[in-house]
C-alpha atoms as a PDB file:
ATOM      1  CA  UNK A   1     -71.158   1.345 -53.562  1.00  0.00           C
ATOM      2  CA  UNK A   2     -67.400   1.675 -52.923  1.00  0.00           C
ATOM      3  CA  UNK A   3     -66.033   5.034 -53.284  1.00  0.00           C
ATOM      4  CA  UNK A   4     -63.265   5.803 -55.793  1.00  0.00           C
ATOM      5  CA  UNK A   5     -59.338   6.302 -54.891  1.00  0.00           C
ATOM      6  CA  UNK A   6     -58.216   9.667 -54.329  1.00  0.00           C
ATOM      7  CA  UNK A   7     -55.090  10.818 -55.042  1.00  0.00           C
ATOM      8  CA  UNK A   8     -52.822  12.940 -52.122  1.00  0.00           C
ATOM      9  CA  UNK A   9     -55.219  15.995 -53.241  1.00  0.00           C
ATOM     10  CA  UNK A  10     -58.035  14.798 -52.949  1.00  0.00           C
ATOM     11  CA  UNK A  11     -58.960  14.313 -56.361  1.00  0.00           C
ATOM     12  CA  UNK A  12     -60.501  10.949 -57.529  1.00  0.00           C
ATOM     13  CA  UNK A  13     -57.989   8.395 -59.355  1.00  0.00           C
ATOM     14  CA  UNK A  14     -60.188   7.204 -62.137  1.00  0.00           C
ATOM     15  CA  UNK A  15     -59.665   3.375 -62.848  1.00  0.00           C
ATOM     16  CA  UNK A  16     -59.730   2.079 -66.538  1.00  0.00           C
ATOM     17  CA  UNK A  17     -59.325  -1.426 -67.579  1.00  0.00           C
ATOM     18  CA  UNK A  18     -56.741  -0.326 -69.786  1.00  0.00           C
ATOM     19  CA  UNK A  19     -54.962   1.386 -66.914  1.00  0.00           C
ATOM     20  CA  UNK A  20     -52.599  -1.906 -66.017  1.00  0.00           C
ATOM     21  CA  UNK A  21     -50.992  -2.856 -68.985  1.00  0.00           C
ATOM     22  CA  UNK A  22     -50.845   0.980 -69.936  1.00  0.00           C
ATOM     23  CA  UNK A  23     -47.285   2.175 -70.526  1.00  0.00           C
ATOM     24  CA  UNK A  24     -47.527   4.711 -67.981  1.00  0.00           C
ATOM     25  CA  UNK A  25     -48.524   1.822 -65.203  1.00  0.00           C
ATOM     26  CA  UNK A  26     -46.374   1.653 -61.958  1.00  0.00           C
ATOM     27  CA  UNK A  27     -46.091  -2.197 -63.493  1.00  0.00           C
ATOM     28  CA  UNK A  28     -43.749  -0.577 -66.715  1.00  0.00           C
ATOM     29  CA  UNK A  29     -42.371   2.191 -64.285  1.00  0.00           C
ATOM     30  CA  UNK A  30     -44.192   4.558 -66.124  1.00  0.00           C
ATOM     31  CA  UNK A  31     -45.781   8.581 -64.855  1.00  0.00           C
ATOM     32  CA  UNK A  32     -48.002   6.768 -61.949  1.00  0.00           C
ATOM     33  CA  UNK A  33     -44.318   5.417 -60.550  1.00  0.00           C
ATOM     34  CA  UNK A  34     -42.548   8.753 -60.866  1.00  0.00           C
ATOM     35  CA  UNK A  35     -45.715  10.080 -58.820  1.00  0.00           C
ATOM     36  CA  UNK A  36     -46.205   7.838 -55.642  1.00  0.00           C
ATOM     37  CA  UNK A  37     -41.678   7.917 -55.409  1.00  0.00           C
ATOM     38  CA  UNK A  38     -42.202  11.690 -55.816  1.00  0.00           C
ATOM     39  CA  UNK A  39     -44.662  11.682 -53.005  1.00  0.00           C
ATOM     40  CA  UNK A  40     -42.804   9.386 -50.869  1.00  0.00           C
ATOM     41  CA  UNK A  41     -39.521  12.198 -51.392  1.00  0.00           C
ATOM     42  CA  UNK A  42     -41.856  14.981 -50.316  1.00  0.00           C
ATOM     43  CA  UNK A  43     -42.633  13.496 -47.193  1.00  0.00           C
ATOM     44  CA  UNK A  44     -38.870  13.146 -46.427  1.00  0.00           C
ATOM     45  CA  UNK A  45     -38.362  16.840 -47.258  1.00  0.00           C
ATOM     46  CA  UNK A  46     -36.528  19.370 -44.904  1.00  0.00           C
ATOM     47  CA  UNK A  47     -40.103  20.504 -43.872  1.00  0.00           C
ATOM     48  CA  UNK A  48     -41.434  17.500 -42.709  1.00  0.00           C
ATOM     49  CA  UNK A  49     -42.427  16.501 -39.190  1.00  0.00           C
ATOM     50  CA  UNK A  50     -39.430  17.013 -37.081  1.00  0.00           C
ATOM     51  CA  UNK A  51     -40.928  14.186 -34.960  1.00  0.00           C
ATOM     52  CA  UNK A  52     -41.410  11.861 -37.278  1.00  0.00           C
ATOM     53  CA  UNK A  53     -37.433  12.258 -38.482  1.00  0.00           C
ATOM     54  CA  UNK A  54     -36.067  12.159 -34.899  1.00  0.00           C
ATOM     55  CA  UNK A  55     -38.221   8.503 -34.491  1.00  0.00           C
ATOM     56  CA  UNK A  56     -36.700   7.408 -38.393  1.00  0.00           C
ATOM     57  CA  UNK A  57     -33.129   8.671 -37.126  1.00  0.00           C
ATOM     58  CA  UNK A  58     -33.573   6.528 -33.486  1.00  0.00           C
ATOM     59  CA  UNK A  59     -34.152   3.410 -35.782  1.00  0.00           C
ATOM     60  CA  UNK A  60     -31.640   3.855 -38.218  1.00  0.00           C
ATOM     61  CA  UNK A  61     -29.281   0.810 -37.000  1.00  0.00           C
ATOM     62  CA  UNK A  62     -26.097   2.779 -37.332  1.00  0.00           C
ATOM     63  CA  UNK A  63     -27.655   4.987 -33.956  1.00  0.00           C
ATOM     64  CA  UNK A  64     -28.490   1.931 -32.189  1.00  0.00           C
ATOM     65  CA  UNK A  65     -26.513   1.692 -28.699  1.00  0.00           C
ATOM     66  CA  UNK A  66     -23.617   0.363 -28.917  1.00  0.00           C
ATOM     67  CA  UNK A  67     -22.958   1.370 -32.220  1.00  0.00           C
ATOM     68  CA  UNK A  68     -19.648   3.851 -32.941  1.00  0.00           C
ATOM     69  CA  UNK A  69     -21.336   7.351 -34.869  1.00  0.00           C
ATOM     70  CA  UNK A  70     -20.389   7.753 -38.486  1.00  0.00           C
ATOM     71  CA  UNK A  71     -17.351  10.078 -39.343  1.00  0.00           C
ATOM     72  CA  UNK A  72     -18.835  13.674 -40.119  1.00  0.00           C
ATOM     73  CA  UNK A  73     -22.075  13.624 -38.023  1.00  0.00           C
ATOM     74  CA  UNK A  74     -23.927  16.935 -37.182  1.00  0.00           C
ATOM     75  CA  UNK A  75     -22.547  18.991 -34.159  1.00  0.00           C
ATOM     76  CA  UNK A  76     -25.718  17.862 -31.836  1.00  0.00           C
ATOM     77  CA  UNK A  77     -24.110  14.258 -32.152  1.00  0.00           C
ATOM     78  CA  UNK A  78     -22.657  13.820 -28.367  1.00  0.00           C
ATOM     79  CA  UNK A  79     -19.246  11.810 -28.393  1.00  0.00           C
ATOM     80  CA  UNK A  80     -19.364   8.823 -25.804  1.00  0.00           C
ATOM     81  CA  UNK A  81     -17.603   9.751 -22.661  1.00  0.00           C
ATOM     82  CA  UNK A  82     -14.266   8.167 -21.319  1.00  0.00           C
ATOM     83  CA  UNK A  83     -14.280   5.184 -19.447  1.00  0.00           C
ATOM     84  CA  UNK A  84     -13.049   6.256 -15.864  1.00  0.00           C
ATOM     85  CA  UNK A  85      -9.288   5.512 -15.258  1.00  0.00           C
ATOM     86  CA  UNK A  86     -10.198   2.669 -12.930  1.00  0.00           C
ATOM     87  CA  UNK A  87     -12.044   0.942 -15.461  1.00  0.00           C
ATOM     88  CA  UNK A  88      -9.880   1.075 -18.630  1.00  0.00           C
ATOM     89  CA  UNK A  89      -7.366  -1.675 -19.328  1.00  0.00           C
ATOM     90  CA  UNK A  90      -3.771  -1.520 -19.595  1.00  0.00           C
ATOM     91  CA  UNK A  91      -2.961  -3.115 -22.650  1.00  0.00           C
ATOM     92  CA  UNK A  92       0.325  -2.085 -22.614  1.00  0.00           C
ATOM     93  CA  UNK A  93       2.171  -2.507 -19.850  1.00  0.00           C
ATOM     94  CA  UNK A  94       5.939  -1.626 -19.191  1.00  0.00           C
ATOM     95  CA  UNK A  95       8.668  -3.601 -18.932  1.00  0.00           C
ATOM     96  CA  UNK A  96       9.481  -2.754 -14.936  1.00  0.00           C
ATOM     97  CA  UNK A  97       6.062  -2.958 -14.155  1.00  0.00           C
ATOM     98  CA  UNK A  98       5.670  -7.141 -15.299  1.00  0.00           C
ATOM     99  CA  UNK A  99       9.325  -7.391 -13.523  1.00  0.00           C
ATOM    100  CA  UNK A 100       8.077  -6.234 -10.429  1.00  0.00           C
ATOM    101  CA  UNK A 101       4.884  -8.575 -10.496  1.00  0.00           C
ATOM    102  CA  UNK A 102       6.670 -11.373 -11.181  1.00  0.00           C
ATOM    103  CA  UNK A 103       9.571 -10.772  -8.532  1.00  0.00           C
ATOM    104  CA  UNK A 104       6.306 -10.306  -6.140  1.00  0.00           C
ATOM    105  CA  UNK A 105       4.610 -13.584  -7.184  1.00  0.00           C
ATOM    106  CA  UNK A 106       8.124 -15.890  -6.807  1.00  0.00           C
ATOM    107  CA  UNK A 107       8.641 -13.970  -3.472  1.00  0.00           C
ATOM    108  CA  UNK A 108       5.497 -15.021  -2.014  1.00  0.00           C
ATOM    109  CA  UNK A 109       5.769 -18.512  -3.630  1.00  0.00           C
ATOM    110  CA  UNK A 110       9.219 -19.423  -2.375  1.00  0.00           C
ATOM    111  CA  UNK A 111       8.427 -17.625   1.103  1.00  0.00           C
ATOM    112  CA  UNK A 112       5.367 -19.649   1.605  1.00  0.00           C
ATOM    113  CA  UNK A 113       7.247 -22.785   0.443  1.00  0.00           C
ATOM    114  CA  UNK A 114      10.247 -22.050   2.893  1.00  0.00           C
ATOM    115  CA  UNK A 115       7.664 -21.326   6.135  1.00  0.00           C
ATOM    116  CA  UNK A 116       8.511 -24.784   7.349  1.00  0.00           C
ATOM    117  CA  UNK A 117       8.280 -23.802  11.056  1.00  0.00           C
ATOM    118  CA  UNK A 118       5.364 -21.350  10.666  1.00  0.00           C
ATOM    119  CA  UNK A 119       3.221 -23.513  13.283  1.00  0.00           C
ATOM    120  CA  UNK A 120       3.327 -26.721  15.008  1.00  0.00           C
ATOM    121  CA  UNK A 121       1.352 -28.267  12.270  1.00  0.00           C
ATOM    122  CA  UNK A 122       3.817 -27.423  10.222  1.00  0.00           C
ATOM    123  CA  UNK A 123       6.579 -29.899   8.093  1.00  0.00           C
ATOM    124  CA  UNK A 124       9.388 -28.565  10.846  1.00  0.00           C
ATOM    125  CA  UNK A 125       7.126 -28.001  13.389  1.00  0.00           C
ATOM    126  CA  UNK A 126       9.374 -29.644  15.949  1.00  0.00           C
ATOM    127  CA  UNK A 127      12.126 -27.022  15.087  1.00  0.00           C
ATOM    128  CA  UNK A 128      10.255 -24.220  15.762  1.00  0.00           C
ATOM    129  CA  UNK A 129      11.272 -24.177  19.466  1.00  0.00           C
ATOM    130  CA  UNK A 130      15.383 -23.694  18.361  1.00  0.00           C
ATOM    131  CA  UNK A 131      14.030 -20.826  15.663  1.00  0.00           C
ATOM    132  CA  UNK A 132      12.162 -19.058  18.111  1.00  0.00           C
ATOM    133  CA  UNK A 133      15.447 -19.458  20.660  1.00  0.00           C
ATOM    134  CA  UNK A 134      17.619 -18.078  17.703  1.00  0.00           C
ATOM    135  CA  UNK A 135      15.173 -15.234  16.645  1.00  0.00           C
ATOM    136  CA  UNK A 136      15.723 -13.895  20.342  1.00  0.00           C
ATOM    137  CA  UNK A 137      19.343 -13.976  19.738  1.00  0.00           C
ATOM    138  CA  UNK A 138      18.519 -10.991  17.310  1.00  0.00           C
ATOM    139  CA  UNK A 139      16.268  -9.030  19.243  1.00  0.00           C
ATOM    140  CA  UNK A 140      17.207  -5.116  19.349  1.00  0.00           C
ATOM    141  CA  UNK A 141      16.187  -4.687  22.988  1.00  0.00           C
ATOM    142  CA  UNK A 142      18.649  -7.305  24.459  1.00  0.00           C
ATOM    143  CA  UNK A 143      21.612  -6.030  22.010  1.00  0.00           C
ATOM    144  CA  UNK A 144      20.629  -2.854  23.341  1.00  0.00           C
ATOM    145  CA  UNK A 145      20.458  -3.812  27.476  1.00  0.00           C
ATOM    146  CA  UNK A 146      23.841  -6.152  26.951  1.00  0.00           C
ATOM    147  CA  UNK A 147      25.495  -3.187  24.660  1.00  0.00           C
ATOM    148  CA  UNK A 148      24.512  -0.609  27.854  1.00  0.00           C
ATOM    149  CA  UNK A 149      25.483  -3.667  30.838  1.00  0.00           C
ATOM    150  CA  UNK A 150      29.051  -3.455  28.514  1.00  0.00           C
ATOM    151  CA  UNK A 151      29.733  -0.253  28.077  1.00  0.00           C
ATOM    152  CA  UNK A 152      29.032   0.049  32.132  1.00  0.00           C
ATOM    153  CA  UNK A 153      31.602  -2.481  33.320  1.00  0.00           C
ATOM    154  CA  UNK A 154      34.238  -1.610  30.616  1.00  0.00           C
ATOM    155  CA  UNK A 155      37.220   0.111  32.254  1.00  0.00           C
ATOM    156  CA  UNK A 156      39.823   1.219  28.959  1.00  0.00           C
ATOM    157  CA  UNK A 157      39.261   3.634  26.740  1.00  0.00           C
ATOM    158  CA  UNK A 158      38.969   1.391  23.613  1.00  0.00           C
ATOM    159  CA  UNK A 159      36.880  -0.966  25.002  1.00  0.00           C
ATOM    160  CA  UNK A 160      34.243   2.183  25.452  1.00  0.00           C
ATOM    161  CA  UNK A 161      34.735   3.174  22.242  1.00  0.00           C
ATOM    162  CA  UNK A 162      34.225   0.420  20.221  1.00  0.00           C
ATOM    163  CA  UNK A 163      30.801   0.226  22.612  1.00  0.00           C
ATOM    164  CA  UNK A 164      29.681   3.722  21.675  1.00  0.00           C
ATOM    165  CA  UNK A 165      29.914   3.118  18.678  1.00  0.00           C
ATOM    166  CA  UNK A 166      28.133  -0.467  18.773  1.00  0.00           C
ATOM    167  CA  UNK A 167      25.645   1.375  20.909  1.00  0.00           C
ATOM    168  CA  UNK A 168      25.458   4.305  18.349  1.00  0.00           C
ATOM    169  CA  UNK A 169      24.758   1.562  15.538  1.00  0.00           C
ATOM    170  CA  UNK A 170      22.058  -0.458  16.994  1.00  0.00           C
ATOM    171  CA  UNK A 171      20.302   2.680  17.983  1.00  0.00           C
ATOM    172  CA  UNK A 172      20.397   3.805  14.256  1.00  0.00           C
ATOM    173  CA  UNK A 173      19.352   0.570  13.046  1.00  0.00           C
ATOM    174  CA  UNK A 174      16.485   0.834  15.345  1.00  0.00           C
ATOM    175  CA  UNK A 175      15.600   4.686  13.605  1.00  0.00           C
ATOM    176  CA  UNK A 176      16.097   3.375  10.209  1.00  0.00           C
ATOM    177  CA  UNK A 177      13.883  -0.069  10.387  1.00  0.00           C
ATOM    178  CA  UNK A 178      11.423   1.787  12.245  1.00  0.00           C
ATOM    179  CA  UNK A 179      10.840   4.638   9.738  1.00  0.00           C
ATOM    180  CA  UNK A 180      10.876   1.953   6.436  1.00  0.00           C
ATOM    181  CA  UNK A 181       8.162   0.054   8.171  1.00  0.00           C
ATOM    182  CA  UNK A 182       6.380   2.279   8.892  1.00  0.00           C
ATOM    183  CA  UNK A 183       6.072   4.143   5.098  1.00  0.00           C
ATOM    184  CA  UNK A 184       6.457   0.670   3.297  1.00  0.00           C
ATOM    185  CA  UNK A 185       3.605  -1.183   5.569  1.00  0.00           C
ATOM    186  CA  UNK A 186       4.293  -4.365   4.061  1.00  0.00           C
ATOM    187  CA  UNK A 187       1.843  -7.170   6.521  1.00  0.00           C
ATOM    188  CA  UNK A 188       3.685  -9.950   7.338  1.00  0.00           C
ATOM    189  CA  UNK A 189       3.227 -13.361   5.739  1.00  0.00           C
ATOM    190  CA  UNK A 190      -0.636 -15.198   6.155  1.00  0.00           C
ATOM    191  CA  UNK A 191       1.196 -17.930   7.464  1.00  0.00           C
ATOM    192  CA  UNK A 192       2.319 -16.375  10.491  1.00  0.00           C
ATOM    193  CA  UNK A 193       1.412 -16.466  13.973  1.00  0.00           C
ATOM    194  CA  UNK A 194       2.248 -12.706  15.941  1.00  0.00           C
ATOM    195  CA  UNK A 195       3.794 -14.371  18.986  1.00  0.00           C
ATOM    196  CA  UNK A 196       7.071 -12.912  18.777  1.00  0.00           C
ATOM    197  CA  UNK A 197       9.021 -11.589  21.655  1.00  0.00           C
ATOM    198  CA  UNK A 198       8.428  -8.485  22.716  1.00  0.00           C
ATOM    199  CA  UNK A 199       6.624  -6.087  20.194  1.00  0.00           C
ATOM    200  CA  UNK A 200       6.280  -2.602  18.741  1.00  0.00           C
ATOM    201  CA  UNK A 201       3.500  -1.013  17.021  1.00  0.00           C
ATOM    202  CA  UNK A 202       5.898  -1.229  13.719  1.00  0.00           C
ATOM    203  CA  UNK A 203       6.462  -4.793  14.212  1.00  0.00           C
ATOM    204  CA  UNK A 204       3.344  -5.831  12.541  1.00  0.00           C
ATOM    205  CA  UNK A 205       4.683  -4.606   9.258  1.00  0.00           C
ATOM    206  CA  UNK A 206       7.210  -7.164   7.092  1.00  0.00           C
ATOM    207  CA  UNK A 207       9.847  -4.709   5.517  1.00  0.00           C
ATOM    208  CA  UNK A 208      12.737  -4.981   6.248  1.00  0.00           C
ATOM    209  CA  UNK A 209      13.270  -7.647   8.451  1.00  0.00           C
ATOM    210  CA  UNK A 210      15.090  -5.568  11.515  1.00  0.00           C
ATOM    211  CA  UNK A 211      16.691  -8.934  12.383  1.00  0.00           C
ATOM    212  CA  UNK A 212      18.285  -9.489   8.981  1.00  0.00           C
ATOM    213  CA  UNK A 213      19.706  -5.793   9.381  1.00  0.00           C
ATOM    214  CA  UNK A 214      20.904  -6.158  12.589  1.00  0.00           C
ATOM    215  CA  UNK A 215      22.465  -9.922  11.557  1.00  0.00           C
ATOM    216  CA  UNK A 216      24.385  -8.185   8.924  1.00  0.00           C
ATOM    217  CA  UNK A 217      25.419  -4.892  10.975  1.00  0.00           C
ATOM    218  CA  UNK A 218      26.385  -6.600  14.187  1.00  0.00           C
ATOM    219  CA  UNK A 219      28.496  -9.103  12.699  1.00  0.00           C
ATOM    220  CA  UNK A 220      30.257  -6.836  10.084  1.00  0.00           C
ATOM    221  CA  UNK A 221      30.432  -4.804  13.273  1.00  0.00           C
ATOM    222  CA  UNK A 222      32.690  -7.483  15.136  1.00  0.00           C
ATOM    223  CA  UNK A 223      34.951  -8.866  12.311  1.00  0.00           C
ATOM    224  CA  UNK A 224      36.118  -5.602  11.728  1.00  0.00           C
ATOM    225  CA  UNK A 225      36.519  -4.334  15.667  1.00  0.00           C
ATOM    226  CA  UNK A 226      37.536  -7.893  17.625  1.00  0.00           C
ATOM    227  CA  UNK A 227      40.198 -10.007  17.159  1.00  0.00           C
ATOM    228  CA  UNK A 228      38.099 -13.676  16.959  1.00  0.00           C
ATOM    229  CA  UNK A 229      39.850 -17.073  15.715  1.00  0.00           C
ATOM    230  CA  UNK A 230      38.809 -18.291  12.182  1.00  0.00           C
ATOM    231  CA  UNK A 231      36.395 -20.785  14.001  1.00  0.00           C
ATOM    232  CA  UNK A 232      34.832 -17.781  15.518  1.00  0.00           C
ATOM    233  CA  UNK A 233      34.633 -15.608  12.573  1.00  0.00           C
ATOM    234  CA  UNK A 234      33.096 -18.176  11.129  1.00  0.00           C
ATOM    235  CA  UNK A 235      30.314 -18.832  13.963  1.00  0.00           C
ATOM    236  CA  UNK A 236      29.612 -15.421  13.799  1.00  0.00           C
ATOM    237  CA  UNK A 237      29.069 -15.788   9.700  1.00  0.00           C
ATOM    238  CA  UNK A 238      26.936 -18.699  10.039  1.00  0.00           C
ATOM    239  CA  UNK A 239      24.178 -17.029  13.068  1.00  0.00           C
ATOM    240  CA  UNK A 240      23.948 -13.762  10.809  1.00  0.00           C
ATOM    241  CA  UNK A 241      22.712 -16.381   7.736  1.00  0.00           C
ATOM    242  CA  UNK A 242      20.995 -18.692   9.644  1.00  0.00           C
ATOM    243  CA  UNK A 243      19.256 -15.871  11.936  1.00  0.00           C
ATOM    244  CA  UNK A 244      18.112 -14.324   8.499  1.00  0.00           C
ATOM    245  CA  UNK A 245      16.986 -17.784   7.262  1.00  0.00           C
ATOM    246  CA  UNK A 246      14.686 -18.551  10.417  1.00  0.00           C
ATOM    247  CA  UNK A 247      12.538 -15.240   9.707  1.00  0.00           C
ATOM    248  CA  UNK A 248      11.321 -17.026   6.509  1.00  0.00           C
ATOM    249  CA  UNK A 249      11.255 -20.400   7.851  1.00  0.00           C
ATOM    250  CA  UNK A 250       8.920 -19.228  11.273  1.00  0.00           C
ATOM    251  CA  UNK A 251       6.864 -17.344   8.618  1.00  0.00           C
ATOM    252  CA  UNK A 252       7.868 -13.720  10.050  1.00  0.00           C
ATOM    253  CA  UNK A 253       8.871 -12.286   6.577  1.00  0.00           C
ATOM    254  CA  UNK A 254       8.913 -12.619   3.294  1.00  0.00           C
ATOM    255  CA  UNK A 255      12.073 -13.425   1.434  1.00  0.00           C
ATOM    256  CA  UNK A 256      12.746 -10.281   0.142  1.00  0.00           C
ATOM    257  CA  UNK A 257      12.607  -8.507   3.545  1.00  0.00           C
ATOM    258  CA  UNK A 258      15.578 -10.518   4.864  1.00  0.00           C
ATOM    259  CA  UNK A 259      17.541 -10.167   1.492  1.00  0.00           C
ATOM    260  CA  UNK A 260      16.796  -6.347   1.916  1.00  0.00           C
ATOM    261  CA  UNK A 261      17.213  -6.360   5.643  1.00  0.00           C
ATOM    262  CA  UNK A 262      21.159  -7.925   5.061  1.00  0.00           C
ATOM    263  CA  UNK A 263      21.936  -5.135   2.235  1.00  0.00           C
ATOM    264  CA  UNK A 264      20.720  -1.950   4.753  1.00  0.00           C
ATOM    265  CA  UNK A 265      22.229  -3.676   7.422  1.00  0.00           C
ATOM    266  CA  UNK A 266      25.718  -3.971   5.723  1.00  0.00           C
ATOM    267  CA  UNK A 267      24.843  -0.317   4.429  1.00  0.00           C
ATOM    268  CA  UNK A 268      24.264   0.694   7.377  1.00  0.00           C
ATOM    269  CA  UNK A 269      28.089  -0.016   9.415  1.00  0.00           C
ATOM    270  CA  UNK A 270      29.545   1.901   6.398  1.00  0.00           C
ATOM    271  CA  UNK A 271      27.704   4.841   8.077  1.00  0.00           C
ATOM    272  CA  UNK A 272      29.093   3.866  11.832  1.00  0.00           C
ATOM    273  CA  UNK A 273      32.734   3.630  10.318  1.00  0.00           C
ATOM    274  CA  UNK A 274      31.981   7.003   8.519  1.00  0.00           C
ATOM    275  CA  UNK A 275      30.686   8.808  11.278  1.00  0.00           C
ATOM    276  CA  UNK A 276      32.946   6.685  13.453  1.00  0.00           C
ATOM    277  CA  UNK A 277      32.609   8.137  17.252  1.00  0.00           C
ATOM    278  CA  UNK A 278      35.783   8.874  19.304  1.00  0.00           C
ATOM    279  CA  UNK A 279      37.057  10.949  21.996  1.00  0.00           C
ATOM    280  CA  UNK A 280      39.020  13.451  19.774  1.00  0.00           C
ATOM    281  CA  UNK A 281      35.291  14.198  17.394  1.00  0.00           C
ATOM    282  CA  UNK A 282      32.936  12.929  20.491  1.00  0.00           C
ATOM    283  CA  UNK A 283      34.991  13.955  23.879  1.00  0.00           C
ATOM    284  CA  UNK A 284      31.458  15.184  25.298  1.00  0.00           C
ATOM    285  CA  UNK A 285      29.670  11.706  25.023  1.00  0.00           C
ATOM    286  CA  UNK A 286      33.013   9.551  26.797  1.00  0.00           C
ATOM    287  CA  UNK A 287      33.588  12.896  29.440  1.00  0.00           C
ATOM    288  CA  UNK A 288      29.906  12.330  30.599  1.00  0.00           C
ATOM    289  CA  UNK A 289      30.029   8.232  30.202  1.00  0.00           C
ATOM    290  CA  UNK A 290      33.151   9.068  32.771  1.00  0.00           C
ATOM    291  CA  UNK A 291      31.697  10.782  35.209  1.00  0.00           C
ATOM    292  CA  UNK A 292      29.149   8.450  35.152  1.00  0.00           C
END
């Protein structure tokens, strides 16, 4: 015989057949409704089962990872930490800072698309020979031996002076290039092959082209101290240029180094004629070149 309902007290629900069209039914939301919502409340009640609330409040979909936490939460709600700074996108970024990755990208483009001698494969691969004959035209060390050889055989007093000083300005551009490299540590092009003439440890690095800079401060150097002919003058014009344009062609540098390279170079003779050497502010250096 089946036993009879029983209520949440344990008492026994009696069943009449009157009992479902009654107007206290659940059916006409009558006093058996109020009861079972009432009992479904009490079991939500501040003293329920602290487990049971923490498994409700892991389901609730607004607590589901990924979700943002509502606006007024209790203090135990843990805000999401920060992204690390690595990881977070810029979304705005400044004005200088697209300027100076697009003046990167067109540099590398154009330098890549100008490296027409930067092997034998290469477009101008048969010209590579005269750009490697005109990039040791520009080499420090043999402006530095022929500047010394000079200054050794010169006999006048103005002849040794204008060679201190061309002496004092090649050794500066040395310092200078040297000491740029070596905090910018810009690598040279992909495209190029390290068989240059005669090598530093700074040389592997691209800026500033020391040729460009020595282009620029040798030949501002010499139209302003020799007395050439206008052919002359411009001969000398034309190797600074072209000596700076066979960097990027043999794939040595980029084409901001040698644009760089002629403005510190040029920069650079205003300090020699500013700090210009002679024997009334230097009479040490030409006494001892003397006696030598």
């Amino acid at each position: 015989m089946p036993s009879p309902r029983r209520s949440a007290e344990g008492r026994p629900l009696v069943a009449s057949a009157s009992s479902s069209s009654s107007p206290g039914s659940p059916a006409h939301g009558g006093g058996g409704g109020r009861f079972e919502f009432q009992s479904l409340l009490s079991s939500r009640a501040p003293g329920a089962d602290p487990t049971c609330m923490r498994l409700r409040a892991s389901e609730s979909p607004l607590l589901r990872r990924g979700s943002f936490p509502l606006t007024g939460s209790g203090p135990s709600q843990a805000s999401p930490s920060p992204l690390p700074e690595e990881d977070r996108m810029d979304l705005n970024p400044s004005f200088l800072g697209i300027a100076l990755r697009s003046l990167l990208a067109i540099d590398l483009w154009l330098s890549k698309k100008l490296g027409v001698c930067a092997g034998e494969s290469s477009s101008w691969g048969s010209v590579r020979p005269l750009m490697k004959l005109l990039e040791i035209s520009g080499h420090g060390i043999l402006w530095l031996l022929g500047t010394l050889y000079s200054l050794s055989r010169s006999d006048s007093w103005a002849g040794r002076e204008v060679l201190m000083n061309l002496l004092f300005a090649l050794l500066l551009d040395l310092l200078v290039v040297a000491l740029i490299k070596g905090l910018v540590r810009r690598r040279r092009p992909a495209h190029n092959q390290m068989d240059m003439f005669v090598t530093l440890s700074v040389d592997k690095y691209s800026f500033p082209s020391g040729h460009a800079t020595r282009a620029a401060l040798v030949s501002r150097f010499i139209l302003n101290h020799l007395v050439l002919a206008i052919p002359l003058r411009v001969l000398v014009i034309l190797w600074a240029f072209i000596l700076g344009l066979s960097r990027v062609m043999l794939g040595r540098h980029n084409v901001t180094d040698v644009a760089f390279g002629f403005f510190l170079g040029y920069m650079q003779y205003s300090i020699v004629d500013y700090f210009w050497l002679s024997p009334h502010n230097a009479p040490i250096l030409f006494v001892l070149w003397n006696q030598q």
